[in-house]
PDB file of N, CA and C in Angstrom:
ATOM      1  N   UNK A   1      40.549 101.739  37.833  1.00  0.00           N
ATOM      2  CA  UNK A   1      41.752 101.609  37.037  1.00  0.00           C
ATOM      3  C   UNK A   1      41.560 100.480  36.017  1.00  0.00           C
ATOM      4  N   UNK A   2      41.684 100.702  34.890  1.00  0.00           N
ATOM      5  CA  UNK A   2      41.806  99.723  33.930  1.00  0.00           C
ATOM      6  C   UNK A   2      43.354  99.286  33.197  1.00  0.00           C
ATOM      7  N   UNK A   3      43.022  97.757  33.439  1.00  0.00           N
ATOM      8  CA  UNK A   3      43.980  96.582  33.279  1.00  0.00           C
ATOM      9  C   UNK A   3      44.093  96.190  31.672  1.00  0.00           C
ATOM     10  N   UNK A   4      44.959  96.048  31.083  1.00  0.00           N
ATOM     11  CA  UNK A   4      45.418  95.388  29.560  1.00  0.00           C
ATOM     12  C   UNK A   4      45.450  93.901  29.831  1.00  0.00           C
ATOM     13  N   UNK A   5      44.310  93.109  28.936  1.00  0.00           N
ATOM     14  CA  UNK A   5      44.191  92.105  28.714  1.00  0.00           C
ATOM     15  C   UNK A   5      44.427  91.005  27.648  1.00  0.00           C
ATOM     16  N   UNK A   6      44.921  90.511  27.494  1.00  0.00           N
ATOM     17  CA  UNK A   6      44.786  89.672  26.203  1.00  0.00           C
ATOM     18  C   UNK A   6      44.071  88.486  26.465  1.00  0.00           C
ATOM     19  N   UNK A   7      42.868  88.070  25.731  1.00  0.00           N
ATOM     20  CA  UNK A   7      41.841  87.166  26.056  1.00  0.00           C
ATOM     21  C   UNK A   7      42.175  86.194  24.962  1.00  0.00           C
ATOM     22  N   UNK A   8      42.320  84.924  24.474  1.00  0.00           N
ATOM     23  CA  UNK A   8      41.976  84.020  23.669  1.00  0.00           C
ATOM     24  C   UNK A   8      41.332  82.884  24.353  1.00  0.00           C
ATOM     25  N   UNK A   9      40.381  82.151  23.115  1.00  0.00           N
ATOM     26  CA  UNK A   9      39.767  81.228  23.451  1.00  0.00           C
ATOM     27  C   UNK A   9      39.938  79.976  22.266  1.00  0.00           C
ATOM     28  N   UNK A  10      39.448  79.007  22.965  1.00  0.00           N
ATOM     29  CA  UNK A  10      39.485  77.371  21.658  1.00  0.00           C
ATOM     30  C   UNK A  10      38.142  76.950  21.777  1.00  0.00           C
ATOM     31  N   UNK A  11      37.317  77.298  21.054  1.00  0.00           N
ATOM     32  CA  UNK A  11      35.593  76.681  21.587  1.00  0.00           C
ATOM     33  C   UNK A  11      35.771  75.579  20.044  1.00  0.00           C
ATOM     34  N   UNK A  12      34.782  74.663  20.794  1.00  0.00           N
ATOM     35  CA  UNK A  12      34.734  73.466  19.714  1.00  0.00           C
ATOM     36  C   UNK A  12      33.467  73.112  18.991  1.00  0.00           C
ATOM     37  N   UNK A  13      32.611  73.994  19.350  1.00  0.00           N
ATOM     38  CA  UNK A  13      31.222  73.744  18.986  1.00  0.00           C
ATOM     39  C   UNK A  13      31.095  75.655  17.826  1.00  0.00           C
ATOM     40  N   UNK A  14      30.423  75.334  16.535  1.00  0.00           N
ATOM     41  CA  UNK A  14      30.495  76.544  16.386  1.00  0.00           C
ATOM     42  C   UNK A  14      29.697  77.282  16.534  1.00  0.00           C
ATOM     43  N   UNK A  15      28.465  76.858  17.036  1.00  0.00           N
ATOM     44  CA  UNK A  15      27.173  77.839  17.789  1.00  0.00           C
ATOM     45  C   UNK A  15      28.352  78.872  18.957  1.00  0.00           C
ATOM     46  N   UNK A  16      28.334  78.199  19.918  1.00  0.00           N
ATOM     47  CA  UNK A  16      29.452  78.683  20.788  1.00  0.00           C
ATOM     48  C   UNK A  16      30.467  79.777  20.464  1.00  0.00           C
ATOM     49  N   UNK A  17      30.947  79.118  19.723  1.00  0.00           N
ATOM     50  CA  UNK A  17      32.352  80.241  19.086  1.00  0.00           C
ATOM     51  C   UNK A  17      31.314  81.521  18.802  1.00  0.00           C
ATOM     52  N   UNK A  18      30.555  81.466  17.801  1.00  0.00           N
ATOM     53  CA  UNK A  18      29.848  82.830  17.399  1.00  0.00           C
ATOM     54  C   UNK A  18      29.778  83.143  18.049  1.00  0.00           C
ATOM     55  N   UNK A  19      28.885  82.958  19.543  1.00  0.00           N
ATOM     56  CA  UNK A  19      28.114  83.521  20.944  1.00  0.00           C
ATOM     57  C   UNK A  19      29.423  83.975  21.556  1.00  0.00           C
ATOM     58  N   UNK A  20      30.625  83.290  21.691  1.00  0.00           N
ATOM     59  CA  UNK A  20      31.486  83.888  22.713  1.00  0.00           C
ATOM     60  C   UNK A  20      32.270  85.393  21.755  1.00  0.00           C
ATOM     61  N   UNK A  21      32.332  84.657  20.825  1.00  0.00           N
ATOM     62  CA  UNK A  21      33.086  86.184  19.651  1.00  0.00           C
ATOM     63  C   UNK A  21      32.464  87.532  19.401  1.00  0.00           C
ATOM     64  N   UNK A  22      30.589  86.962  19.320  1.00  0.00           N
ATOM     65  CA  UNK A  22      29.912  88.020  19.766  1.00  0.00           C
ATOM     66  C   UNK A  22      29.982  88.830  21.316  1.00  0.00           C
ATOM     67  N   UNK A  23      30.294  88.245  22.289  1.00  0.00           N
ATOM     68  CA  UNK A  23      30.250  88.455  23.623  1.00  0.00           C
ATOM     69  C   UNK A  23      31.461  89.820  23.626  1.00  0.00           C
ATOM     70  N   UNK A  24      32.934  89.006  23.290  1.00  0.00           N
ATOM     71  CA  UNK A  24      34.206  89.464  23.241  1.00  0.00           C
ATOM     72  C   UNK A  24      34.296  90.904  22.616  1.00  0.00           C
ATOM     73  N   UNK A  25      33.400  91.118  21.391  1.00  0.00           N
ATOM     74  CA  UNK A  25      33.479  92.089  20.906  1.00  0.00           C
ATOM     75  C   UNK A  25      33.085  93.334  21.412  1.00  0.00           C
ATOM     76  N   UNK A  26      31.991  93.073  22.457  1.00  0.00           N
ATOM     77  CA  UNK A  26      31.533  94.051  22.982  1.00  0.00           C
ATOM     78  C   UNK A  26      32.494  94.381  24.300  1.00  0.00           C
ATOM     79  N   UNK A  27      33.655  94.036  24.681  1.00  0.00           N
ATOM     80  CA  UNK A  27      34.708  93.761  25.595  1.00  0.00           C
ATOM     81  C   UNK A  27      36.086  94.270  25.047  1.00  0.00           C
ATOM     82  N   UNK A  28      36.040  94.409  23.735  1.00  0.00           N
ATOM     83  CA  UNK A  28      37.728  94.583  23.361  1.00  0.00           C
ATOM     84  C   UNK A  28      37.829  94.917  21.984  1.00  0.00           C
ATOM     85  N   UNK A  29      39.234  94.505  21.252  1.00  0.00           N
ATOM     86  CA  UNK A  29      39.178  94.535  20.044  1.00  0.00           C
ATOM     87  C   UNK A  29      39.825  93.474  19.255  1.00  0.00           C
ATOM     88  N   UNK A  30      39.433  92.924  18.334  1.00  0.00           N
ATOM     89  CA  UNK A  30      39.807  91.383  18.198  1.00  0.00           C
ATOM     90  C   UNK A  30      41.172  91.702  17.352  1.00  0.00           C
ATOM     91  N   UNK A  31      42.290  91.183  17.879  1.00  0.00           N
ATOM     92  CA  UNK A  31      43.430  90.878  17.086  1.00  0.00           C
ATOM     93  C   UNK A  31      43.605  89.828  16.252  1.00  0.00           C
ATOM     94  N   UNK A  32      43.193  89.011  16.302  1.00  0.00           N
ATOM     95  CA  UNK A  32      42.733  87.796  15.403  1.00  0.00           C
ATOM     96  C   UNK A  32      41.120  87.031  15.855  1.00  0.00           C
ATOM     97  N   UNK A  33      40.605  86.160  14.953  1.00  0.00           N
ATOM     98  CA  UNK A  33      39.351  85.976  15.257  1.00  0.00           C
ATOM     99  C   UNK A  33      39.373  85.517  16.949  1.00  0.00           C
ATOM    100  N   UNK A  34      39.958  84.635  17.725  1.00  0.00           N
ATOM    101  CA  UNK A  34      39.924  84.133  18.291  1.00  0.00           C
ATOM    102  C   UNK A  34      40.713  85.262  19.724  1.00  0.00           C
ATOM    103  N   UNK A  35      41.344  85.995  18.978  1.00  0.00           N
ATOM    104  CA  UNK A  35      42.163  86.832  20.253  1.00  0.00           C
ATOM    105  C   UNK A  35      42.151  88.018  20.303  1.00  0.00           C
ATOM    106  N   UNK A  36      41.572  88.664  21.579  1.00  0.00           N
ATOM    107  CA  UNK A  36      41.032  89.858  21.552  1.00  0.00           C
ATOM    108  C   UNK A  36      41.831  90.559  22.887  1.00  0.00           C
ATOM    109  N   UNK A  37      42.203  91.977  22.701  1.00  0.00           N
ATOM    110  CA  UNK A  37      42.976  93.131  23.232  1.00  0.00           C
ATOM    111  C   UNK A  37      41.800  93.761  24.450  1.00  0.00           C
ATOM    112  N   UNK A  38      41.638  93.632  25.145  1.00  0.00           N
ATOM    113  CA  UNK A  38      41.036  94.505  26.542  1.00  0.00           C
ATOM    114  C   UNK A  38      41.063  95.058  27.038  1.00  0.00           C
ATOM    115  N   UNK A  39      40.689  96.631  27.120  1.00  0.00           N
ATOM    116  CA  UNK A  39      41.308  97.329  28.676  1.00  0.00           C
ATOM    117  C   UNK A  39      39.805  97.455  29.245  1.00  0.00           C
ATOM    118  N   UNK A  40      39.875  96.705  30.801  1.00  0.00           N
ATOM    119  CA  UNK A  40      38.856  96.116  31.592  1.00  0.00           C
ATOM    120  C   UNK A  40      39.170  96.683  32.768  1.00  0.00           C
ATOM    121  N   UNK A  41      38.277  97.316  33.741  1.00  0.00           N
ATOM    122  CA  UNK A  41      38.185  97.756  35.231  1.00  0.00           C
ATOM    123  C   UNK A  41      37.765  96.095  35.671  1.00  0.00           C
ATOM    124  N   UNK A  42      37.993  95.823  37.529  1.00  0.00           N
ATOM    125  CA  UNK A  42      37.498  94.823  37.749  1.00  0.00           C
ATOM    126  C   UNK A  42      36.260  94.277  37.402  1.00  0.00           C
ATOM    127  N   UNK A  43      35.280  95.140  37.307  1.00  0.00           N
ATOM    128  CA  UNK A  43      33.986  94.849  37.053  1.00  0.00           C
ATOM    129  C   UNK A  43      33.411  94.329  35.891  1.00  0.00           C
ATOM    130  N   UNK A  44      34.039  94.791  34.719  1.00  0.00           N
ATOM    131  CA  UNK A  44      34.021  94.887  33.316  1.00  0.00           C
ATOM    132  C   UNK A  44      34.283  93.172  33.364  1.00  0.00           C
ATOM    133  N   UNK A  45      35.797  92.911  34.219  1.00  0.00           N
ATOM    134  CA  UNK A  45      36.140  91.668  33.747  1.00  0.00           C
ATOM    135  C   UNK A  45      35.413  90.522  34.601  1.00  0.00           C
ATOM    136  N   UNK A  46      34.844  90.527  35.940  1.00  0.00           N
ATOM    137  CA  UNK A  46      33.543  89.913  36.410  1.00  0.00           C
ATOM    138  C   UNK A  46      32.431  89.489  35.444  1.00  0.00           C
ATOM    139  N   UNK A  47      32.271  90.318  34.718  1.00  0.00           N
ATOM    140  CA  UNK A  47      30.950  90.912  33.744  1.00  0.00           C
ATOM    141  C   UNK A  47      31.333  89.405  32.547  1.00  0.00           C
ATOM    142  N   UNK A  48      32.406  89.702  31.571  1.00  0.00           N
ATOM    143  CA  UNK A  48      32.677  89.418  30.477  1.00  0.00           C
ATOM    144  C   UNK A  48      32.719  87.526  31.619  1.00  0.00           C
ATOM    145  N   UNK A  49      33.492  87.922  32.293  1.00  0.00           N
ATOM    146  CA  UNK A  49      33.467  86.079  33.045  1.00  0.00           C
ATOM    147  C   UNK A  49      32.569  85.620  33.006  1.00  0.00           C
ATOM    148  N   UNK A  50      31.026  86.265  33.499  1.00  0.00           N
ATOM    149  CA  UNK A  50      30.099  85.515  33.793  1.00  0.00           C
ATOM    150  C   UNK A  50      29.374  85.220  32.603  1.00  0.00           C
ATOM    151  N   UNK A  51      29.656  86.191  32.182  1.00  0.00           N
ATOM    152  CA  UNK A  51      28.927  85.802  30.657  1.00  0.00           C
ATOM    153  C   UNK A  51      29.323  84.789  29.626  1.00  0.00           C
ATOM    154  N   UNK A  52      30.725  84.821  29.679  1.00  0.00           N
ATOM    155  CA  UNK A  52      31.486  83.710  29.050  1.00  0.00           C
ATOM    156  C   UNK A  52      31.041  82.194  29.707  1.00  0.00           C
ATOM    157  N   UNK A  53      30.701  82.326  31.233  1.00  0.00           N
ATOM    158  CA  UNK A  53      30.917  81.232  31.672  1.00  0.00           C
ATOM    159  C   UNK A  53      29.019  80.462  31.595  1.00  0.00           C
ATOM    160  N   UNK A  54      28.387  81.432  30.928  1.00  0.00           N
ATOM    161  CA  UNK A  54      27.248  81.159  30.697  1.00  0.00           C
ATOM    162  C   UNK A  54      26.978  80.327  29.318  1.00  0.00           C
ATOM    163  N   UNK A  55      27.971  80.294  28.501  1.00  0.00           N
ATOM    164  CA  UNK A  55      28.161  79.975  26.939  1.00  0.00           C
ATOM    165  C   UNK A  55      29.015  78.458  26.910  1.00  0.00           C
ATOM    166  N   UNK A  56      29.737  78.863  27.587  1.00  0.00           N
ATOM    167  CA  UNK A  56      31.117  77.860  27.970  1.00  0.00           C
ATOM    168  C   UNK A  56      30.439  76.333  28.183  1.00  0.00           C
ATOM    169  N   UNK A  57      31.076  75.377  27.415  1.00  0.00           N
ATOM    170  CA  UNK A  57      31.141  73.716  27.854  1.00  0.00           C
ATOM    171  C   UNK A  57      32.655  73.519  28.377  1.00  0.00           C
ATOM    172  N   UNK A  58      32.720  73.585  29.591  1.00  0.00           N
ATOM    173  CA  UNK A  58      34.144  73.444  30.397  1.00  0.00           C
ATOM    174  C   UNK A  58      34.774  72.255  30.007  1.00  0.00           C
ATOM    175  N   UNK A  59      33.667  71.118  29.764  1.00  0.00           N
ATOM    176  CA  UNK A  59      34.347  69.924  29.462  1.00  0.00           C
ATOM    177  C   UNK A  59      35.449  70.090  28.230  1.00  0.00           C
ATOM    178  N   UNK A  60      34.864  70.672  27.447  1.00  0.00           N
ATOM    179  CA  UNK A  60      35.463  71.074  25.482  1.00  0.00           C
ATOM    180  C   UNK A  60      35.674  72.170  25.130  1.00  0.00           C
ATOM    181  N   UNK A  61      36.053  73.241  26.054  1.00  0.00           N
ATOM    182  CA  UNK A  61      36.066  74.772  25.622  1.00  0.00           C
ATOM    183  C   UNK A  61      37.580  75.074  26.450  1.00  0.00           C
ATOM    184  N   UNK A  62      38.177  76.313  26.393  1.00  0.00           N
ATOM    185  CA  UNK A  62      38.773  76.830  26.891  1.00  0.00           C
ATOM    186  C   UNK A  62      39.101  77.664  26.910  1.00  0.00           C
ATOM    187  N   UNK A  63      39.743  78.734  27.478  1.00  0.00           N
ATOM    188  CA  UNK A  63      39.216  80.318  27.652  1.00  0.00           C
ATOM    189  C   UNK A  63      40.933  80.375  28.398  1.00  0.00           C
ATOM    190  N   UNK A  64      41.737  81.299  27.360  1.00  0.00           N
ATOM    191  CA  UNK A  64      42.988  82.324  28.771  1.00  0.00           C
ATOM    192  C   UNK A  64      43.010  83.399  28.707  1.00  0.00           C
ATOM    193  N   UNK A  65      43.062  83.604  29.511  1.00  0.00           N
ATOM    194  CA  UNK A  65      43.486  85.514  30.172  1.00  0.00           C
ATOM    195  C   UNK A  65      44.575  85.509  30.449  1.00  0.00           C
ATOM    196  N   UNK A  66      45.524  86.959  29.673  1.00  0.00           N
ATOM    197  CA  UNK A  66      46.310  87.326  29.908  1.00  0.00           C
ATOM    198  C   UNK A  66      46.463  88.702  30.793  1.00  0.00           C
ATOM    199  N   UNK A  67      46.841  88.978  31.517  1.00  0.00           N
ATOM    200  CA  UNK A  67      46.662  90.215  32.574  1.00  0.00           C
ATOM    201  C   UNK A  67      47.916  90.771  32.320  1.00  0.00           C
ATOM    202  N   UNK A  68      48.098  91.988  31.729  1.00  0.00           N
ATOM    203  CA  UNK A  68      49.554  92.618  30.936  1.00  0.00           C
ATOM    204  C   UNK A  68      49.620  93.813  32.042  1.00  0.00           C
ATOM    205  N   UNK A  69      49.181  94.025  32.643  1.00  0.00           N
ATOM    206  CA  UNK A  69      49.361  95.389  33.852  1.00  0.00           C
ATOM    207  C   UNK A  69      48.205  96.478  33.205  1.00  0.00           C
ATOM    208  N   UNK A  70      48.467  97.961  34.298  1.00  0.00           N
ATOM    209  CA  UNK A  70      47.913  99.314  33.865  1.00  0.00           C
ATOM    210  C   UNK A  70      48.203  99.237  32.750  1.00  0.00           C
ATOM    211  N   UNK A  71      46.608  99.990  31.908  1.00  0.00           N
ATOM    212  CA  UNK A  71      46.436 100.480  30.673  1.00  0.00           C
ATOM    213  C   UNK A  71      47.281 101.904  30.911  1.00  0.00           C
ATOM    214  N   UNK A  72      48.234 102.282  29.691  1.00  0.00           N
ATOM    215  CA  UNK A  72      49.169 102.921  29.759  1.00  0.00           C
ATOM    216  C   UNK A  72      50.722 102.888  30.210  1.00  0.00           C
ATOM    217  N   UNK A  73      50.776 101.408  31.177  1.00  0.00           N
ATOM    218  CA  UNK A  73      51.955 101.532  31.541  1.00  0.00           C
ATOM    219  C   UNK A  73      52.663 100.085  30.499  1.00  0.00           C
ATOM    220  N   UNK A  74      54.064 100.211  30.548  1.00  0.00           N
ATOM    221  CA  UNK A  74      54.903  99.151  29.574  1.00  0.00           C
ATOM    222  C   UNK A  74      53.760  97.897  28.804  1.00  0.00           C
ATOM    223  N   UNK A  75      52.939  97.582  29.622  1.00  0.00           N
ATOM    224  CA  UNK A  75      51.893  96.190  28.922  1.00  0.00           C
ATOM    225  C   UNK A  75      52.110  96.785  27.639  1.00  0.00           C
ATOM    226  N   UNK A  76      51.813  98.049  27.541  1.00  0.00           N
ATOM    227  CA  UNK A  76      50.944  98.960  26.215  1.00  0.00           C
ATOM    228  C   UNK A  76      51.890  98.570  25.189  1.00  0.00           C
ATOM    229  N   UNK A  77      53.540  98.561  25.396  1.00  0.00           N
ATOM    230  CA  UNK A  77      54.580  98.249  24.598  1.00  0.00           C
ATOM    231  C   UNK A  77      54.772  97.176  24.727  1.00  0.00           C
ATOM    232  N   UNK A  78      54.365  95.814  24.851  1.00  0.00           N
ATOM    233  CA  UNK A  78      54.920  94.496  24.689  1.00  0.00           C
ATOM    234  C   UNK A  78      53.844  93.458  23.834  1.00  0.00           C
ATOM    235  N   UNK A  79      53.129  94.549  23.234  1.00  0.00           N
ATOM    236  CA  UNK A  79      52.244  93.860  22.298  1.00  0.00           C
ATOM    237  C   UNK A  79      52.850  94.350  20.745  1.00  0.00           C
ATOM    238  N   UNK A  80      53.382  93.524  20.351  1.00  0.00           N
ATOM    239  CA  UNK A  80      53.698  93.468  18.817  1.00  0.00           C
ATOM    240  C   UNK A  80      53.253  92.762  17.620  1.00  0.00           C
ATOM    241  N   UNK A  81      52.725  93.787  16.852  1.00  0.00           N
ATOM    242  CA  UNK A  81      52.353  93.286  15.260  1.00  0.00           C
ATOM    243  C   UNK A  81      52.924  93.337  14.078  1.00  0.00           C
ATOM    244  N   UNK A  82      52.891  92.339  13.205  1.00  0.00           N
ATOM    245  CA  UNK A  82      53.204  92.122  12.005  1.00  0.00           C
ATOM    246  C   UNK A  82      52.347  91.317  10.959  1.00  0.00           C
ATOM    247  N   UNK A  83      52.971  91.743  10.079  1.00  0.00           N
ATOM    248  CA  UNK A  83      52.083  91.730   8.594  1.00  0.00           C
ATOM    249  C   UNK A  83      51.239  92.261   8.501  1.00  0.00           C
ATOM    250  N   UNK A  84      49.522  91.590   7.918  1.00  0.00           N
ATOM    251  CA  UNK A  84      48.481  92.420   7.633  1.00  0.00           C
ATOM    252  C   UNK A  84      47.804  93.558   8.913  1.00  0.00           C
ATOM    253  N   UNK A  85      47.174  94.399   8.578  1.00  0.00           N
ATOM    254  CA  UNK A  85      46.470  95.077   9.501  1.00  0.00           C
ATOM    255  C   UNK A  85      45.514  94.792  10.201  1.00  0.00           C
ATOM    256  N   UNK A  86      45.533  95.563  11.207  1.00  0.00           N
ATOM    257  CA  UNK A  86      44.460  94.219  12.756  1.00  0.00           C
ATOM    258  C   UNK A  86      43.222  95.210  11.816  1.00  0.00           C
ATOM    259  N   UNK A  87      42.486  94.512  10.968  1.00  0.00           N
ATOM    260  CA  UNK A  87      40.950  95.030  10.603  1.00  0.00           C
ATOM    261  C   UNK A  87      40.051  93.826  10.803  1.00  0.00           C
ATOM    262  N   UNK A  88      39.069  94.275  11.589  1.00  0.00           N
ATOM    263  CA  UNK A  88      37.800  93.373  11.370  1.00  0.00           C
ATOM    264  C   UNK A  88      36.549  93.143  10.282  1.00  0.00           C
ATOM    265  N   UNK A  89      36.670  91.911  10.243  1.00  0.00           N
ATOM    266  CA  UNK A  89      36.692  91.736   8.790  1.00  0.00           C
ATOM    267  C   UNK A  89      35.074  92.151   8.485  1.00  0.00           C
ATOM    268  N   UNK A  90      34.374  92.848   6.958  1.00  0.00           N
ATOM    269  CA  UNK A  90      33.226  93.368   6.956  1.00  0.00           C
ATOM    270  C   UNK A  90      32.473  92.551   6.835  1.00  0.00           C
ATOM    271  N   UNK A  91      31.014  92.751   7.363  1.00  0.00           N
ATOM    272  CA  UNK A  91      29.857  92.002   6.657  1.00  0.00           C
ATOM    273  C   UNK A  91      29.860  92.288   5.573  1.00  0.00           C
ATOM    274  N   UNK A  92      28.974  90.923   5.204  1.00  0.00           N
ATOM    275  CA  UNK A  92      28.942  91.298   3.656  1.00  0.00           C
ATOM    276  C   UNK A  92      27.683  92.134   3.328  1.00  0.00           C
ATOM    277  N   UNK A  93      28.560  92.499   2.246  1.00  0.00           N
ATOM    278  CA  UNK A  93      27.306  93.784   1.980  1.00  0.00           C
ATOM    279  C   UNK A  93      26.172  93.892   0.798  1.00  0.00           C
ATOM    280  N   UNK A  94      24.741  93.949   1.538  1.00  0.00           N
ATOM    281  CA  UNK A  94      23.666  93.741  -0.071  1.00  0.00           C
ATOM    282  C   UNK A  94      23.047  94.497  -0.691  1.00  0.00           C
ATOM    283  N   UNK A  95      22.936  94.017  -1.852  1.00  0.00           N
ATOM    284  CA  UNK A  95      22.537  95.082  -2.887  1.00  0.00           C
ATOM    285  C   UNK A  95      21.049  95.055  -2.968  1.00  0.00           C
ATOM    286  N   UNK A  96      20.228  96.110  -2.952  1.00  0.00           N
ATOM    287  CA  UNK A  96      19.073  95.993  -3.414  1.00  0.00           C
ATOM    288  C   UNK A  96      18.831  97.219  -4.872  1.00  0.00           C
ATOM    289  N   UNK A  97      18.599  96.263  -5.453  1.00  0.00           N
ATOM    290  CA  UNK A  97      17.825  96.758  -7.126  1.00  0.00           C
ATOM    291  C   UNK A  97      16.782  97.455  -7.163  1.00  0.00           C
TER     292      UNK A  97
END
């Protein structure tokens, strides 16, 4: 059964931040750079922990999980957006001549 998550993090180093944003992405979908949407089985979210906790300076980092219930049930409706559109933003793109 997969769980609705909302993950944000505060990393202070920016090697770090990249490594954990890279991590996250492969886990969810980022609603803002820093806060990312999840639907995770237990294992999935074991997985993304250990890996996070492999990146992580506990002293200067910090990491929350939000646990919103079953994917599909009410969680699904208590996430609300406004203004611009949740797009991730492109690489940039090069030209060759």
């Amino acid at each position: 059964m997969r769980t609705l998550y909302v993950i944000a993090y505060d990393i202070c180093d920016a090697k770090r931040l990249r490594r954990v944003h890279r991590q996250m992405k492969g886990f969810g979908d980022p609603l803002q750079y820093s806060i990312f949407r999840c639907e995770l089985t237990p294992l999935e979210l074991q997985d993304l922990k250990s890996r996070l906790w492999n990146i992580l300076k506990l002293d200067d980092d910090r990491v929350m999980v939000l646990r919103l219930g079953p994917v599909g049930g009410a969680a699904d409706d208590s996430i609300e957006y406004w203004g611009a559109p949740l797009v991730e933003p492109s690489e940039p793109a090069a030209t060759i001549v």
